[in-house]
Protein backbone atom coordinates (compact mmCIF):
# COMPACT_ATOMS: atom_id res chain seq x y z
CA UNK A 1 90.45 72.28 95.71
CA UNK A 2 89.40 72.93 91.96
CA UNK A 3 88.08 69.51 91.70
CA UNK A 4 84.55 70.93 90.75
CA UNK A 5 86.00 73.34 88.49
CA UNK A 6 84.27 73.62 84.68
CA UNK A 7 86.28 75.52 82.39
CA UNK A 8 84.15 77.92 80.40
CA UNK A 9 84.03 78.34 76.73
CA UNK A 10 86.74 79.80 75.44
CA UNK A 11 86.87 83.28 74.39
CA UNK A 12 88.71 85.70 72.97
CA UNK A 13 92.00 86.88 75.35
CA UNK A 14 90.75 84.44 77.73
CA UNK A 15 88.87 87.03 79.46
CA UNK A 16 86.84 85.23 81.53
CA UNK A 17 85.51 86.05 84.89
CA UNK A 18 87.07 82.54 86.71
CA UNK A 19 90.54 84.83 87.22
CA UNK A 20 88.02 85.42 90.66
CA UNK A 21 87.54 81.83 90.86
CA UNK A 22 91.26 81.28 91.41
CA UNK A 23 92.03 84.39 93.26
CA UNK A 24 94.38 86.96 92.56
CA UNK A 25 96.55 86.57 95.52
CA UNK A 26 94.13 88.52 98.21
CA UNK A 27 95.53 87.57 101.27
CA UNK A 28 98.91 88.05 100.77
CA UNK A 29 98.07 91.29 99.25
CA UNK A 30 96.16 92.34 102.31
CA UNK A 31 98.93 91.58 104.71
CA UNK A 32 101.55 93.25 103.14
CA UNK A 33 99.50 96.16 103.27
CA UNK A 34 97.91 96.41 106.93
CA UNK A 35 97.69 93.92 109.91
CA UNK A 36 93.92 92.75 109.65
CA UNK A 37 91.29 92.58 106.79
CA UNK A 38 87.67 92.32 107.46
CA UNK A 39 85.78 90.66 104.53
CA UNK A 40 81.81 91.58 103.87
CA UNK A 41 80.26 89.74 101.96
CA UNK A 42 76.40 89.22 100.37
CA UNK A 43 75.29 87.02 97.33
CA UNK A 44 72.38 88.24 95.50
CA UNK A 45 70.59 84.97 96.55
CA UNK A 46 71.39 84.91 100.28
CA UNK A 47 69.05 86.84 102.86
CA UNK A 48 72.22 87.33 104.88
CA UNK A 49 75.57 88.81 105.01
CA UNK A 50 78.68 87.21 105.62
CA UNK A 51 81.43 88.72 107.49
CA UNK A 52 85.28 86.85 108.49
CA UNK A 53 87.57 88.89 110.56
CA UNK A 54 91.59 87.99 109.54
CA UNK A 55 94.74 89.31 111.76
CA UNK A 56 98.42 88.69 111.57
CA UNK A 57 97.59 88.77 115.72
CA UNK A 58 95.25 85.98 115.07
CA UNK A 59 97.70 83.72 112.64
CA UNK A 60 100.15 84.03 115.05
CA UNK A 61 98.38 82.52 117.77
CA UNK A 62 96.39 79.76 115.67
CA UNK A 63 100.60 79.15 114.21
CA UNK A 64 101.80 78.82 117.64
CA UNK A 65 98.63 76.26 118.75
CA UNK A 66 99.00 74.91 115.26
CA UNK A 67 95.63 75.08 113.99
CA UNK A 68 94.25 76.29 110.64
CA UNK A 69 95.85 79.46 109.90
CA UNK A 70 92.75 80.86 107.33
CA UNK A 71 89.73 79.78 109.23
CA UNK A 72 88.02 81.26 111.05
CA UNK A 73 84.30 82.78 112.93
CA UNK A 74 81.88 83.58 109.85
CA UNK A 75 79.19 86.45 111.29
CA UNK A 76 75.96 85.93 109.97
CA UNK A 77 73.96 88.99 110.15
CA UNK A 78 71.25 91.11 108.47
CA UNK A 79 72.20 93.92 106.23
CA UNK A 80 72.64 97.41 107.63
CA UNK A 81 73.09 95.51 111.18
CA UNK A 82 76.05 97.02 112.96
CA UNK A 83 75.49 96.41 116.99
CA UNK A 84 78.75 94.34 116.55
CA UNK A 85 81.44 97.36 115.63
CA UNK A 86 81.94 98.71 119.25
CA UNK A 87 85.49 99.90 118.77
CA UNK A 88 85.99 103.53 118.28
CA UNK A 89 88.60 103.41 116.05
CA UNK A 90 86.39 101.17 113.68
CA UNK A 91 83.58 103.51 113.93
CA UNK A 92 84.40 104.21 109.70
CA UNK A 93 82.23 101.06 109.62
CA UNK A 94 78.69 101.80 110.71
CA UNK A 95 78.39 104.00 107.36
CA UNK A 96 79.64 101.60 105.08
CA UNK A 97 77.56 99.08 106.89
CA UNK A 98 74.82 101.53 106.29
CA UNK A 99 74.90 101.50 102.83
CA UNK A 100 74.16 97.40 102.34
CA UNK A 101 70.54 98.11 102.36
CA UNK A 102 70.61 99.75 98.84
CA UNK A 103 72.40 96.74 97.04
CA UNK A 104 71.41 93.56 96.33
CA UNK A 105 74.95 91.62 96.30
CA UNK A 106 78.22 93.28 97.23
CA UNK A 107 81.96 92.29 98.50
CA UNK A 108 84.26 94.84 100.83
CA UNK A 109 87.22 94.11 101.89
CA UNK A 110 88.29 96.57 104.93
CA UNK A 111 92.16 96.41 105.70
CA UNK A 112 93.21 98.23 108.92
CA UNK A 113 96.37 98.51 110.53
CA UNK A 114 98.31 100.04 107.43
CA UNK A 115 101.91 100.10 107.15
CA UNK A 116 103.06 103.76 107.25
CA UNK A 117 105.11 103.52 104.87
CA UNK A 118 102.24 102.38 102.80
CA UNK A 119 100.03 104.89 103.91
CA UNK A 120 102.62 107.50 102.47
CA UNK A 121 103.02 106.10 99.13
CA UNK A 122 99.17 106.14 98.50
CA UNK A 123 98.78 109.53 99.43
CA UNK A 124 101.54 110.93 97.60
CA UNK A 125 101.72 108.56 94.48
CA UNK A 126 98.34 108.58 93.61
CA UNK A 127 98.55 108.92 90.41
CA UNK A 128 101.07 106.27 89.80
CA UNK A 129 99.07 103.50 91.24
CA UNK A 130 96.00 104.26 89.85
CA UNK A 131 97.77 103.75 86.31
CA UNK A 132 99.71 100.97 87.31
CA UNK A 133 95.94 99.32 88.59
CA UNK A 134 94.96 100.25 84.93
CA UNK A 135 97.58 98.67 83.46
CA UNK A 136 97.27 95.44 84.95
CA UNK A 137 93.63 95.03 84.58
CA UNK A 138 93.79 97.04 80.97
CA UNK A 139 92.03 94.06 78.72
CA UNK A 140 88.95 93.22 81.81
CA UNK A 141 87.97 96.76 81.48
CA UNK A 142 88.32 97.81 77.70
CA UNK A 143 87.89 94.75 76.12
CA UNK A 144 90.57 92.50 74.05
CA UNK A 145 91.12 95.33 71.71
CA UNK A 146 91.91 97.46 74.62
CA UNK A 147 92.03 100.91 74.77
CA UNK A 148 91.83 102.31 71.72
CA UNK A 149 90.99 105.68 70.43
CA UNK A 150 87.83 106.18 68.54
CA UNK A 151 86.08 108.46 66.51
CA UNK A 152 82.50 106.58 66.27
CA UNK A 153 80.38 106.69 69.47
CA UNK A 154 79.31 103.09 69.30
CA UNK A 155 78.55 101.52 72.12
CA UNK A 156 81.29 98.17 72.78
CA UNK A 157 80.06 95.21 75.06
CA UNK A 158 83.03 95.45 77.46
CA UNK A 159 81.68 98.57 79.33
CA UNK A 160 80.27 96.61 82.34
CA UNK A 161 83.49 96.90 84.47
CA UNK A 162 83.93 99.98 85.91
CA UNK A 163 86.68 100.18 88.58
CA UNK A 164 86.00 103.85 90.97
CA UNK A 165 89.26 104.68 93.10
CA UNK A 166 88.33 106.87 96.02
CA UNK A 167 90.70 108.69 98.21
CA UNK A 168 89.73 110.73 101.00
CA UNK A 169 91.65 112.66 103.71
CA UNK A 170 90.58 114.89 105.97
CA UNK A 171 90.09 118.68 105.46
CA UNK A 172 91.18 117.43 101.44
CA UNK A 173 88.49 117.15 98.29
CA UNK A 174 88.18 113.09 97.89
CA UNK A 175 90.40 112.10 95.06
CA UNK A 176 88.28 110.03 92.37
CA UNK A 177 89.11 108.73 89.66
CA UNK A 178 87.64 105.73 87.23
CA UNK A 179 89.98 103.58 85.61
CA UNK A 180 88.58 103.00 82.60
CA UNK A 181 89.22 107.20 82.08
CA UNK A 182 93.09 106.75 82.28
CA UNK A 183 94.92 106.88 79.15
CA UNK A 184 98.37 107.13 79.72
CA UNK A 185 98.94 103.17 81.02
CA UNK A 186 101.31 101.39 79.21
CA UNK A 187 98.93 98.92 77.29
CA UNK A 188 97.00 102.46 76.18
CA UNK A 189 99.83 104.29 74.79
CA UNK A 190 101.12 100.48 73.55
CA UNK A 191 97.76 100.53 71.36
CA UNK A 192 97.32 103.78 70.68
CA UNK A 193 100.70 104.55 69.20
CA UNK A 194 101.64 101.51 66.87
CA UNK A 195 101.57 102.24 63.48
CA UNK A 196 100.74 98.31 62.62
CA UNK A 197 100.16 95.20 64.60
CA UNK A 198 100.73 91.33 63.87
CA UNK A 199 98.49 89.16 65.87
CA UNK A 200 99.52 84.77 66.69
CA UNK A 201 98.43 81.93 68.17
CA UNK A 202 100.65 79.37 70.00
CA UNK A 203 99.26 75.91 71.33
CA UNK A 204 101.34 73.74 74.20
CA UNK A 205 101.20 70.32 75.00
CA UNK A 206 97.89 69.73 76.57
CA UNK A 207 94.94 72.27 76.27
CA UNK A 208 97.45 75.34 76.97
CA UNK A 209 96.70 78.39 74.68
CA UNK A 210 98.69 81.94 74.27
CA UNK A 211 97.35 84.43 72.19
CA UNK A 212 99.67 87.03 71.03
CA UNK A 213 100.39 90.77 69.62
CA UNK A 214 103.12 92.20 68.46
CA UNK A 215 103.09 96.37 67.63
CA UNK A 216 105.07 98.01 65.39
CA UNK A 217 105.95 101.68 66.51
CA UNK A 218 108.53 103.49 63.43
CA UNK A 219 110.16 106.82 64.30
CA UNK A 220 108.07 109.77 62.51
CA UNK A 221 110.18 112.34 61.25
CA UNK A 222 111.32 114.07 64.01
CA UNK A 223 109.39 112.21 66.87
CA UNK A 224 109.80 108.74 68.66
CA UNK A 225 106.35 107.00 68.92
CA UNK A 226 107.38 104.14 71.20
CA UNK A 227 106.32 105.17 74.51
CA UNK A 228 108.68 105.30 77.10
CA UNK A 229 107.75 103.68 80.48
CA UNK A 230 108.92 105.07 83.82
CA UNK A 231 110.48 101.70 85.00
CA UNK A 232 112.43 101.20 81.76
CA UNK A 233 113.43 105.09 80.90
CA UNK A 234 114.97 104.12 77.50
CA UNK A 235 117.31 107.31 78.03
CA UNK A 236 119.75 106.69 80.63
CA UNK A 237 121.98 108.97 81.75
CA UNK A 238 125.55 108.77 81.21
CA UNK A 239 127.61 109.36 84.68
CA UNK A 240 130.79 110.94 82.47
CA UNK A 241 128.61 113.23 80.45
CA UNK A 242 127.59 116.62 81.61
CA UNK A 243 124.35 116.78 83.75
CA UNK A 244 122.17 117.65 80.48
CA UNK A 245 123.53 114.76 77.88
CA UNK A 246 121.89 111.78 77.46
CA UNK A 247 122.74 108.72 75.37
CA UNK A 248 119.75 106.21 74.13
CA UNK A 249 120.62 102.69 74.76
CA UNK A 250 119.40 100.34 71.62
CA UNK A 251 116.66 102.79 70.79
CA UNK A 252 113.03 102.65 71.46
CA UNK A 253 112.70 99.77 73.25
CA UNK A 254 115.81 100.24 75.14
CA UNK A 255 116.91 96.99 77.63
CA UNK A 256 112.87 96.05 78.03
CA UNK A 257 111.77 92.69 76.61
CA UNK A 258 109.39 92.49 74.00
CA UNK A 259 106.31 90.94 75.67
CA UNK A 260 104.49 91.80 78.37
CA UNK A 261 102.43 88.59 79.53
CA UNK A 262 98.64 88.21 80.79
CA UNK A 263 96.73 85.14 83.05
CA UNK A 264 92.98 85.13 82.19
CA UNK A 265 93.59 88.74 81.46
CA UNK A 266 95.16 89.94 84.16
CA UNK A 267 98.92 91.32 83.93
CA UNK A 268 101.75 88.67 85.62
CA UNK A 269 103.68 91.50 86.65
CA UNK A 270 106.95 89.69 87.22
CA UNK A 271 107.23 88.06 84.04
CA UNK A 272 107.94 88.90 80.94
CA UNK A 273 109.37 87.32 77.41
CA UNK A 274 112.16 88.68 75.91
CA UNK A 275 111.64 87.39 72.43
CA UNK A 276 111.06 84.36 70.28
CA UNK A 277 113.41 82.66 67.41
CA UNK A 278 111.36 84.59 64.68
CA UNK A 279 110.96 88.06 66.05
CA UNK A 280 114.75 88.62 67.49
CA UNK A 281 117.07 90.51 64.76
CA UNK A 282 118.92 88.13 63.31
CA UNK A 283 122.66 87.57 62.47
CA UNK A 284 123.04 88.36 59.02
CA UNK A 285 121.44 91.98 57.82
CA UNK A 286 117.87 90.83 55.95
CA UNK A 287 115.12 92.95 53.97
CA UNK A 288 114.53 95.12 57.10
CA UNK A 289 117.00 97.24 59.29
CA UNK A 290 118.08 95.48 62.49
CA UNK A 291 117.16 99.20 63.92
CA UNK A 292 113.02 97.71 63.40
CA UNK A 293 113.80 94.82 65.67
CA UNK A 294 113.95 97.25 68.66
CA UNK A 295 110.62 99.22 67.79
CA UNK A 296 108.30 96.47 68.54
CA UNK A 297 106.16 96.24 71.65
CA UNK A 298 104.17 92.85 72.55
CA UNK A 299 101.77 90.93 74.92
CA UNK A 300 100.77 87.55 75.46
CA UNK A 301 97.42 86.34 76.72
CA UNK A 302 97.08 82.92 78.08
CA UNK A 303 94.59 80.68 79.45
CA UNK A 304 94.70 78.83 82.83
CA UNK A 305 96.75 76.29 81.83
CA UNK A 306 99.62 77.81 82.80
CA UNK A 307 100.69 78.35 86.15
CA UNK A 308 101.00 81.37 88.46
CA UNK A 309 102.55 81.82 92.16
CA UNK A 310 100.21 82.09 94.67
CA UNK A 311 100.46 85.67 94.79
CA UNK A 312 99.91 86.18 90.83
CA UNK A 313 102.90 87.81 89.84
CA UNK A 314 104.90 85.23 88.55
CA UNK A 315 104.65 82.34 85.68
CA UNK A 316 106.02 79.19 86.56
CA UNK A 317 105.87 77.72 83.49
CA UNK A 318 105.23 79.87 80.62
CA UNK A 319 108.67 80.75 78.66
CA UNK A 320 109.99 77.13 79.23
CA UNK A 321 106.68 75.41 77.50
CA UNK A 322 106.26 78.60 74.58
CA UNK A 323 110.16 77.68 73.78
CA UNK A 324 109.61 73.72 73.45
CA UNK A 325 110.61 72.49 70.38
CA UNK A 326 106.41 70.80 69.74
CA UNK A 327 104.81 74.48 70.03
CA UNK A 328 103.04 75.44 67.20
CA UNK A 329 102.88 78.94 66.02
CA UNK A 330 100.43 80.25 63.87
CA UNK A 331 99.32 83.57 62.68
CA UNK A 332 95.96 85.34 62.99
CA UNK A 333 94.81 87.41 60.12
CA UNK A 334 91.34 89.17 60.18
CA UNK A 335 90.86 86.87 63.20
CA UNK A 336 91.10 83.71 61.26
CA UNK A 337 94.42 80.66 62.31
């Protein structure tokens, strides 16, 4: 129910902090990873914490009696209080429990029963996820600029968000490492490497705004300065050629689409844009080679009034209302419509 929901002023990328206000598909999230989540919870104004126990044992069961599949018994206890963990295999718990007497407000969300397969992939593909986690969350922690390289030390005002990732196995050194210090996501080596950048402005129907940016990456010399992404691999291999040749399909960009697209600042995995009327090459050669049409990267930035699955990786809406005939374009220059 969002029936008591006050937008907040707008600002720039629609980086706001309501994307927690709508969720970002938790639950779902949680059981596709492990079999129960145990949520921990404290507001800086309560005297109390708040802890909900959710299984796929208990759904079941509330399914089958047909009662309310997501409630459930709140605990209300005192912080540092752990009498209640009595299983041994959820001893883990009493030290993180431990540690609630040091903060003032906090949120943990334990999942157990992980999927194996799961299990595997974090362990060995650490390194992948972590990136892909910066990726998706690239603008929240570096700011609607994002991340870009500079030579002044000045201080920006989006360095509040810092997101630690923590492995640990046993008999191993814990494997840390803070997102904001990865710079080889995609949206980094996006910035980082365009030569040029055009920024717009679209407005739908209604109160729906998408701000967009389109990059410009040329081929140096000898060296290709679009970055290649490991789900697109703009060289594909040819299955006649021998094991070492390699043919580049449409250059640069390869088969991707142009435009990568953001909710309230977070990356809708799922969906992307291929292009617009005015940036696809058109059908008659013009003042620049059709070859620059395929050496532009992009993202678009909208505000909630577009919607999203449940689980946040899809628009439902986006493409269809960007492509009707009464949206209006217009471009940003020096940050000025």
């Amino acid at each position: 129910d969002h029936s008591g929901y006050v937008r907040p002023v707008p600002v720039p990328r629609s980086l706001n902090s309501d994307i927690s206000y709508f969720g970002v598909g938790g639950k779902q999230a949680v059981f596709f990873v492990g079999q129960s989540a145990r949520m921990i919870s404290k507001p800086a104004d309560s005297q109390d914490v708040h802890e909900l126990v959710l299984s796929k044992e208990d759904f079941e069961k509330k399914e089958k009696n047909k009662e309310a599949i997501y409630s459930g018994y709140i605990r209300n206890r005192k912080p540092s209080d752990s009498v209640h963990i009595t299983n041994d295999d959820e001893r883990f718990l009493h030290h993180l429990i431990i540690e609630e007497k040091e903060k003032d407000s906090f949120t943990a969300v334990v999942i157990t029963g992980v999927q194996p397969e799961h299990i595997q992939y974090l362990k060995n593909y650490f390194h992948l996820w972590t990136r892909q986690l910066a990726h998706i969350y690239h603008y929240y922690i570096h700011g609607p600029k994002g991340n870009e390289i500079r030579t002044s030390k000045e201080v920006e005002p989006f360095n509040n968000i810092d997101i630690e990732i923590s492995m640990f196995e046993k008999g191993k050194v814990p494997k840390i490492v803070n997102l904001r210090e990865i710079q080889d996501d995609m949206q980094t080596l996006y910035v980082n490497t365009a030569a040029d950048s055009f920024e717009f402005k679209a407005h739908v129907e209604g109160d729906g705004v998408v701000e967009g940016i389109i990059r410009y990456h040329p081929f140096l010399y000898d060296r290709e300065t679009y970055p290649d992404d490991p789900c697109f691999p703009s060289k594909l291999k040819d299955e006649d050629d021998d094991d070492d040749c390699f043919i580049l399909e449409k250059a640069a960009r390869g088969k991707r689409p142009i435009f990568e697209c953001f909710w309230n600042g977070r990356l809708i995995p799922y969906t992307s844009v291929e292009d617009f009327d005015w940036c696809t090459p058109p059908k008659k050669r013009g003042l620049a080679p059709i070859e620059c049409y395929n050496r532009i990267s992009g993202a678009l930035f909208t505000n909630d009034k577009f919607q999203v699955s449940t689980n946040k990786l899809t628009f439902m809406d986006l493409e269809l209302k960007l492509k009707d005939k009464n949206t209006l374009f217009t471009r940003i220059l020096n940050g000025q419509v």
